[in-house]
C-alpha atoms as a PDB file:
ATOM      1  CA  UNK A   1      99.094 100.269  82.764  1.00  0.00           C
ATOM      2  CA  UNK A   2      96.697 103.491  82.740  1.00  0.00           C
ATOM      3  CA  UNK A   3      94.428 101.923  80.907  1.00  0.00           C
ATOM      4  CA  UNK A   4      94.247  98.664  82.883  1.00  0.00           C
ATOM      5  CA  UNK A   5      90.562  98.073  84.356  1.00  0.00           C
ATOM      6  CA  UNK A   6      90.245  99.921  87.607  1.00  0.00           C
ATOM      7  CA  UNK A   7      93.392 102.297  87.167  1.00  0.00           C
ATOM      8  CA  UNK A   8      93.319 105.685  88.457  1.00  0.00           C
ATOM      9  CA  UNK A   9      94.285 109.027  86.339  1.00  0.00           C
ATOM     10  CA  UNK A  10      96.574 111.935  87.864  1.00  0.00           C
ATOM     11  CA  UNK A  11      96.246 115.130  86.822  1.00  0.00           C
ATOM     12  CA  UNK A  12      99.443 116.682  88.931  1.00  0.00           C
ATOM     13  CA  UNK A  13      99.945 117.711  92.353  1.00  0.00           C
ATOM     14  CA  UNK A  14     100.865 120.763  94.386  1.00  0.00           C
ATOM     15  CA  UNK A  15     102.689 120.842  97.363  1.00  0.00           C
ATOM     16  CA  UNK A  16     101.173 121.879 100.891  1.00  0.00           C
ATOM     17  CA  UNK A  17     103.851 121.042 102.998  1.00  0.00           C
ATOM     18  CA  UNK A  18     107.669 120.301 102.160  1.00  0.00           C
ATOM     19  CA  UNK A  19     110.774 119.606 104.418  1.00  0.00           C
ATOM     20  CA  UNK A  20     113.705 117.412 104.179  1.00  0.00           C
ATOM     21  CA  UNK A  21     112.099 114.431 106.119  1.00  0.00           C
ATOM     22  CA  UNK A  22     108.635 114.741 104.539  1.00  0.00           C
ATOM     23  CA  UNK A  23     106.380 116.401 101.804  1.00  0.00           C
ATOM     24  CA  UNK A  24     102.288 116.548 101.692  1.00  0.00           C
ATOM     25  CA  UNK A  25     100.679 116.921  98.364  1.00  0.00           C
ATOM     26  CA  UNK A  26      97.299 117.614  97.270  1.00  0.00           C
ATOM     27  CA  UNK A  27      97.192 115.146  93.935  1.00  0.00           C
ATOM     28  CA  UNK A  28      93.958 116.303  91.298  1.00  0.00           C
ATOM     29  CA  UNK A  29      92.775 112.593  90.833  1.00  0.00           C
ATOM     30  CA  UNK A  30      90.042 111.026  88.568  1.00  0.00           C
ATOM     31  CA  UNK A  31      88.790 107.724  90.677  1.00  0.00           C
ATOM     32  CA  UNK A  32      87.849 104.602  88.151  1.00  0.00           C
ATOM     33  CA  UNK A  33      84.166 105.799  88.755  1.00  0.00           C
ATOM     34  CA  UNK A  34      84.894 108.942  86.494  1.00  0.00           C
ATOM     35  CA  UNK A  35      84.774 111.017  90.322  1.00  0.00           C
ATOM     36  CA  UNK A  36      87.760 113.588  90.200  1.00  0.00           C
ATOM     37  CA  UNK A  37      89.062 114.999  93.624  1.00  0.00           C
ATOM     38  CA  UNK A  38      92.415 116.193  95.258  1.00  0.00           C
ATOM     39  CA  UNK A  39      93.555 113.288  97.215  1.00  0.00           C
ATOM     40  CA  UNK A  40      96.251 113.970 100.067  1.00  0.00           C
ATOM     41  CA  UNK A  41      99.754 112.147  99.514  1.00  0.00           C
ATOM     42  CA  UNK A  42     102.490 111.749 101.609  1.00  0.00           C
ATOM     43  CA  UNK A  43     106.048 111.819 100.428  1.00  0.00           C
ATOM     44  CA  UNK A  44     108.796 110.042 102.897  1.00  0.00           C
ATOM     45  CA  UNK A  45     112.471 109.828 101.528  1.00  0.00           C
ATOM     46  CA  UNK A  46     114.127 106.817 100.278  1.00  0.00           C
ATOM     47  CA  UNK A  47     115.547 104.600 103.203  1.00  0.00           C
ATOM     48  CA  UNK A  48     117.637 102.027 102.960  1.00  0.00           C
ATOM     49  CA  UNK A  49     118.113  98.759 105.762  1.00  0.00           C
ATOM     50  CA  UNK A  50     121.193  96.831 106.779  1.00  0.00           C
ATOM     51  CA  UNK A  51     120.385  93.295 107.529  1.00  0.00           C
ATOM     52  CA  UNK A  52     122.966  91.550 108.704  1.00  0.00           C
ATOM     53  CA  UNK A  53     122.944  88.092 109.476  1.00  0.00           C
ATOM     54  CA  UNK A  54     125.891  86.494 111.248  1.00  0.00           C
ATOM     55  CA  UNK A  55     127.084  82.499 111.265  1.00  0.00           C
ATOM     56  CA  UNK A  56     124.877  82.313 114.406  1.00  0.00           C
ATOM     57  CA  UNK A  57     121.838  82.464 112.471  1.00  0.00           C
ATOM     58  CA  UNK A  58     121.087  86.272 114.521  1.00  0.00           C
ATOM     59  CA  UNK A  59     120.598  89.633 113.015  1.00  0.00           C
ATOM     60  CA  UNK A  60     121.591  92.630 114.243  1.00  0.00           C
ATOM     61  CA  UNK A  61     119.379  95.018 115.745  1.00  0.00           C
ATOM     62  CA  UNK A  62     118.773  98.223 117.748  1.00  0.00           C
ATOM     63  CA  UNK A  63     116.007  97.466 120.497  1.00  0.00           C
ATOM     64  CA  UNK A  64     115.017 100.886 121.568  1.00  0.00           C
ATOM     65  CA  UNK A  65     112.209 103.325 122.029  1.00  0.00           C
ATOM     66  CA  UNK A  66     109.661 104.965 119.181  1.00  0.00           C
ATOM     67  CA  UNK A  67     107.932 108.110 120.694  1.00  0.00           C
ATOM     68  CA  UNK A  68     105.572 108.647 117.531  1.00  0.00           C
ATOM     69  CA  UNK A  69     103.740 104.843 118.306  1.00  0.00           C
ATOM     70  CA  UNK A  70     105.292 105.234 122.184  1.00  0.00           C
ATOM     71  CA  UNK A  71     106.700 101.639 121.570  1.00  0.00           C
ATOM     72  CA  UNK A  72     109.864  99.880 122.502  1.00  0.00           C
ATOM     73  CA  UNK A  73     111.485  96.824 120.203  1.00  0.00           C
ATOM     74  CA  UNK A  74     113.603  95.857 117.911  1.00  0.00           C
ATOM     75  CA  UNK A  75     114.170  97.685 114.372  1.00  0.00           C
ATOM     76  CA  UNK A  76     116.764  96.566 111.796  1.00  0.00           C
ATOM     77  CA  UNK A  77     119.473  99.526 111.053  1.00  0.00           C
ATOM     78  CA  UNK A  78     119.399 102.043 108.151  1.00  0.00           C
ATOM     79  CA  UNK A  79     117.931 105.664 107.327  1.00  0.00           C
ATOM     80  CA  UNK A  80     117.515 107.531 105.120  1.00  0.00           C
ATOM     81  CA  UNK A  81     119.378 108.060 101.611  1.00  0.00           C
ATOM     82  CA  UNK A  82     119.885 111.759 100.948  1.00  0.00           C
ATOM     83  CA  UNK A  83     120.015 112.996  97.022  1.00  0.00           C
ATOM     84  CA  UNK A  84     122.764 111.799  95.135  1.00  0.00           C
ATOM     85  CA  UNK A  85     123.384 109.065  97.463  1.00  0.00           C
ATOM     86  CA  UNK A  86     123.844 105.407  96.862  1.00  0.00           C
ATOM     87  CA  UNK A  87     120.922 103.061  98.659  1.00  0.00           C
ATOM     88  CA  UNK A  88     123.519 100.146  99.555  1.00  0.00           C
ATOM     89  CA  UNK A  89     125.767 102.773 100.765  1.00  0.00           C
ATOM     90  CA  UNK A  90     123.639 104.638 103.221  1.00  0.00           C
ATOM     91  CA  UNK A  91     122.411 101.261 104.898  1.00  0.00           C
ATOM     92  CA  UNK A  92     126.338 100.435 105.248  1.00  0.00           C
ATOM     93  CA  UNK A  93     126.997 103.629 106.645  1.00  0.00           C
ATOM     94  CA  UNK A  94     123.937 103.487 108.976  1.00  0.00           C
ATOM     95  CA  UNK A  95     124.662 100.487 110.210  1.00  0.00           C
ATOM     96  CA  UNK A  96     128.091 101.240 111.416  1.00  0.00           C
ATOM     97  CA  UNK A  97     126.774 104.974 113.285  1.00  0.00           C
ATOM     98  CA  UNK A  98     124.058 103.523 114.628  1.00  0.00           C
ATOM     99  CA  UNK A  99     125.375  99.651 116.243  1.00  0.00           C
ATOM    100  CA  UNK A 100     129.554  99.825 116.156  1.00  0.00           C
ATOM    101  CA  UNK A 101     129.148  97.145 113.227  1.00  0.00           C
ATOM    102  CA  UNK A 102     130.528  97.873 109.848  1.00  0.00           C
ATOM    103  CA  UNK A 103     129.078  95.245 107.267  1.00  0.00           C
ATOM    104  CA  UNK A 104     131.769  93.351 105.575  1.00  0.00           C
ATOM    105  CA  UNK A 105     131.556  92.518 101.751  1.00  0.00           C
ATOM    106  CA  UNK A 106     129.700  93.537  98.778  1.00  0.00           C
ATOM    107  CA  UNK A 107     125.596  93.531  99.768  1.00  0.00           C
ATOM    108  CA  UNK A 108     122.865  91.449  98.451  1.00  0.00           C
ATOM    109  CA  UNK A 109     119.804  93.436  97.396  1.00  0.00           C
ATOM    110  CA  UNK A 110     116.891  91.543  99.433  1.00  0.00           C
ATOM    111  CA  UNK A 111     113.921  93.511  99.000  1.00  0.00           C
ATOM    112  CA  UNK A 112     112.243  96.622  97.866  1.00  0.00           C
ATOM    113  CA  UNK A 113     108.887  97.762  98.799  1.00  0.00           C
ATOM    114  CA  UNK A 114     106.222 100.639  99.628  1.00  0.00           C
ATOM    115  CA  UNK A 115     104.693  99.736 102.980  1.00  0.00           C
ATOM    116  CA  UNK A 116     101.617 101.679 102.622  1.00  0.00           C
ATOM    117  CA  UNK A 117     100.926 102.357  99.195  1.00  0.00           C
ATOM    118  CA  UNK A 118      97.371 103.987  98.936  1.00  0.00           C
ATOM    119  CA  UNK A 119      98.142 107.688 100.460  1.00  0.00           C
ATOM    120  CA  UNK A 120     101.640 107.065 101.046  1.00  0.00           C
ATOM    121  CA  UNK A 121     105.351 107.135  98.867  1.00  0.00           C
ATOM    122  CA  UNK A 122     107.310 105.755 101.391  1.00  0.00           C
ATOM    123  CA  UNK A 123     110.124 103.780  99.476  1.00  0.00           C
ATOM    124  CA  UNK A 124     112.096 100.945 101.393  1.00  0.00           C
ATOM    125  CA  UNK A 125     115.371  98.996  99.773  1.00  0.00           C
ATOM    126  CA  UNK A 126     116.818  96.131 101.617  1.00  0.00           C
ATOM    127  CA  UNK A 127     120.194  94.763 101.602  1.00  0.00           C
ATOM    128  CA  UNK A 128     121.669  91.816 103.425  1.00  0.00           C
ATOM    129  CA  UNK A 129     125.292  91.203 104.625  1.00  0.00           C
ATOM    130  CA  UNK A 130     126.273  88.121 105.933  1.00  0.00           C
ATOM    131  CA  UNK A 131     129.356  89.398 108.107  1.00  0.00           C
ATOM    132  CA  UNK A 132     130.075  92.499 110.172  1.00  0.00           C
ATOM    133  CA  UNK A 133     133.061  93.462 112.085  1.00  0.00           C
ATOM    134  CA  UNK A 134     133.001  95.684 115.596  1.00  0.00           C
ATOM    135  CA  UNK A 135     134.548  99.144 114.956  1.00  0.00           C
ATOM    136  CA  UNK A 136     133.830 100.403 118.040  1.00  0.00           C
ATOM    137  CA  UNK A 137     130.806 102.274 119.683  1.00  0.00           C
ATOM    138  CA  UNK A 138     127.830 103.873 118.225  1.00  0.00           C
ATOM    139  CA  UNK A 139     128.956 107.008 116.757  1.00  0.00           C
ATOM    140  CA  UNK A 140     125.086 108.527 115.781  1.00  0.00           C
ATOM    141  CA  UNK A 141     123.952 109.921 118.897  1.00  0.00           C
ATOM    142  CA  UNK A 142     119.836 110.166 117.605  1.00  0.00           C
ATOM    143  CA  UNK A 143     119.942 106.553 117.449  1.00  0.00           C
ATOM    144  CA  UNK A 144     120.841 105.178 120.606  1.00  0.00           C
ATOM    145  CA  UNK A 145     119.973 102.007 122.159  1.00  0.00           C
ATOM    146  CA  UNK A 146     120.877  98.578 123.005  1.00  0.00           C
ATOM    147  CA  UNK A 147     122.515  97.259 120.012  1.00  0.00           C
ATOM    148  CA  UNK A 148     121.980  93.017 120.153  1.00  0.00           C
ATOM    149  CA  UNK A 149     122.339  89.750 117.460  1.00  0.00           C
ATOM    150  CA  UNK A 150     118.830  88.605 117.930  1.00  0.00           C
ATOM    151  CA  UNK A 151     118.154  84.914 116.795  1.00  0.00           C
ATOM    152  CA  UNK A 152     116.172  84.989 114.064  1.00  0.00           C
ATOM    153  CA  UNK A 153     114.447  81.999 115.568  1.00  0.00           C
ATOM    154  CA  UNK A 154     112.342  84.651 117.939  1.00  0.00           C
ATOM    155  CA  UNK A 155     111.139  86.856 114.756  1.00  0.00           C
ATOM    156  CA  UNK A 156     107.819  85.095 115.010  1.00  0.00           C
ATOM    157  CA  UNK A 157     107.012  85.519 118.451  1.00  0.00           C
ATOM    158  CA  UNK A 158     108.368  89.063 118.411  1.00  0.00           C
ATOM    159  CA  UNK A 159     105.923  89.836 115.482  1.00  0.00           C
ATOM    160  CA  UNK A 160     103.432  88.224 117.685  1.00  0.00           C
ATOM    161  CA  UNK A 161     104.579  90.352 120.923  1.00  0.00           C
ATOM    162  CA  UNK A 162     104.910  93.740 118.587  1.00  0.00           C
ATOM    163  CA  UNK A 163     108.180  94.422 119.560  1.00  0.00           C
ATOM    164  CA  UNK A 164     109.328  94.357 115.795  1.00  0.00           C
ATOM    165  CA  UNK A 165     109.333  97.997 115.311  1.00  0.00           C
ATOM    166  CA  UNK A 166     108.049  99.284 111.618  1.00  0.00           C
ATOM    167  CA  UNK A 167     107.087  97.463 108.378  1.00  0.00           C
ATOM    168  CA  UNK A 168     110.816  98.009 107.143  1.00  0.00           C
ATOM    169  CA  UNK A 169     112.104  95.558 110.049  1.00  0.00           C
ATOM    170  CA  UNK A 170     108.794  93.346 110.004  1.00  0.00           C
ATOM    171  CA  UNK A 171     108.692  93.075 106.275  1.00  0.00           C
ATOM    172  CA  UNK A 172     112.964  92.344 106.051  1.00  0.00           C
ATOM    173  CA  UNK A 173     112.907  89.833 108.699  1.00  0.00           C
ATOM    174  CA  UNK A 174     110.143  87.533 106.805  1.00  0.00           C
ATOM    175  CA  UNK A 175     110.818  87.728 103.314  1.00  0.00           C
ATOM    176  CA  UNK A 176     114.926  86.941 104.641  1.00  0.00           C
ATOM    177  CA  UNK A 177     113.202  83.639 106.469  1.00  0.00           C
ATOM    178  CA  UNK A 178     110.815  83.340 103.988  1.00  0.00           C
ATOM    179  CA  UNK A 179     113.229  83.366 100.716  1.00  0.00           C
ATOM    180  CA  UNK A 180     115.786  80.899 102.334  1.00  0.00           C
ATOM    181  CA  UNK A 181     113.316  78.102 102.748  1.00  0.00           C
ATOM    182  CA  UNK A 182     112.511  78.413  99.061  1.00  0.00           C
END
């Protein structure tokens, strides 16, 4: 793949900035016009997304408020998956701290992705559940807000409306509706 016609070349990276929730790098690259620079790169842990879809045709979701964009809507449940840590795991765990609902049955991978590839590792992994079962209230007290089964029959007009919080919700949400039509 290096050699592929417009491919970039690394020559490593040193860290600027590193914490637990996010790291900044200054990566020595050669562009595929032979220019060579340090390019800033953004390093975001691993998180992993409960979606769970019940008989009703609804998913679950947390609509509630996003200081960094000052935004309120709806986001799919997960977090993110510490070292050592299993992906389908932490979105099962998640999902129980941060709704009451504790995903029932062995997950279906849906979807990996990087939302925003060019200055950003940001990976995203996706699995569905199609039952849940109430275990009581929302333990994680970061989290909060009003946990609902939204139909998925509004996910287009919610895109529309913005009120689909992040490309990990936005991006689930359509490739779910988008995969069962196939």
């Amino acid at each position: 793949m290096a050699d592929e016609y417009g491919s970039w070349k690394t020559f490593g990276e040193r860290l600027v900035y590193d914490n637990r929730w996010v790291k900044v790098g200054l990566t020595d690259v050669e562009a595929p016009n032979g220019e060579r620079w340090e390019y800033h790169v953004v390093h975001l842990a691993r998180i992993a997304i409960a979606l769970i879809v019940n008989d009703q045709d609804e998913a679950l979701m947390l609509w509630r408020y996003r200081f960094a964009t000052e935004q309120w809507g709806y986001e799919l449940l997960g977090g993110m998956v510490d070292d050592g840590d299993d992906s389908a795991g932490t979105a099962a765990r998640e999902a129980a701290e941060e709704s009451g609902w504790r995903p029932v049955g062995e997950p279906e991978h849906l979807v990996s992705f990087e939302p925003l590839p060019g200055q950003v590792t940001a990976p995203v992994d996706v699995y569905l559940w199609r039952q849940a079962e109430h275990v009581g209230e929302p333990t994680e007290t970061e989290e909060v807000g009003r946990v609902e089964w939204v139909p998925l029959s509004q996910v287009n007009e919610l895109a529309q409306r913005q009120q689909l919080l992040g490309s990990g919700t936005l991006v689930s949400l359509l490739y779910y509706l988008n995969s069962r039509k196939a």
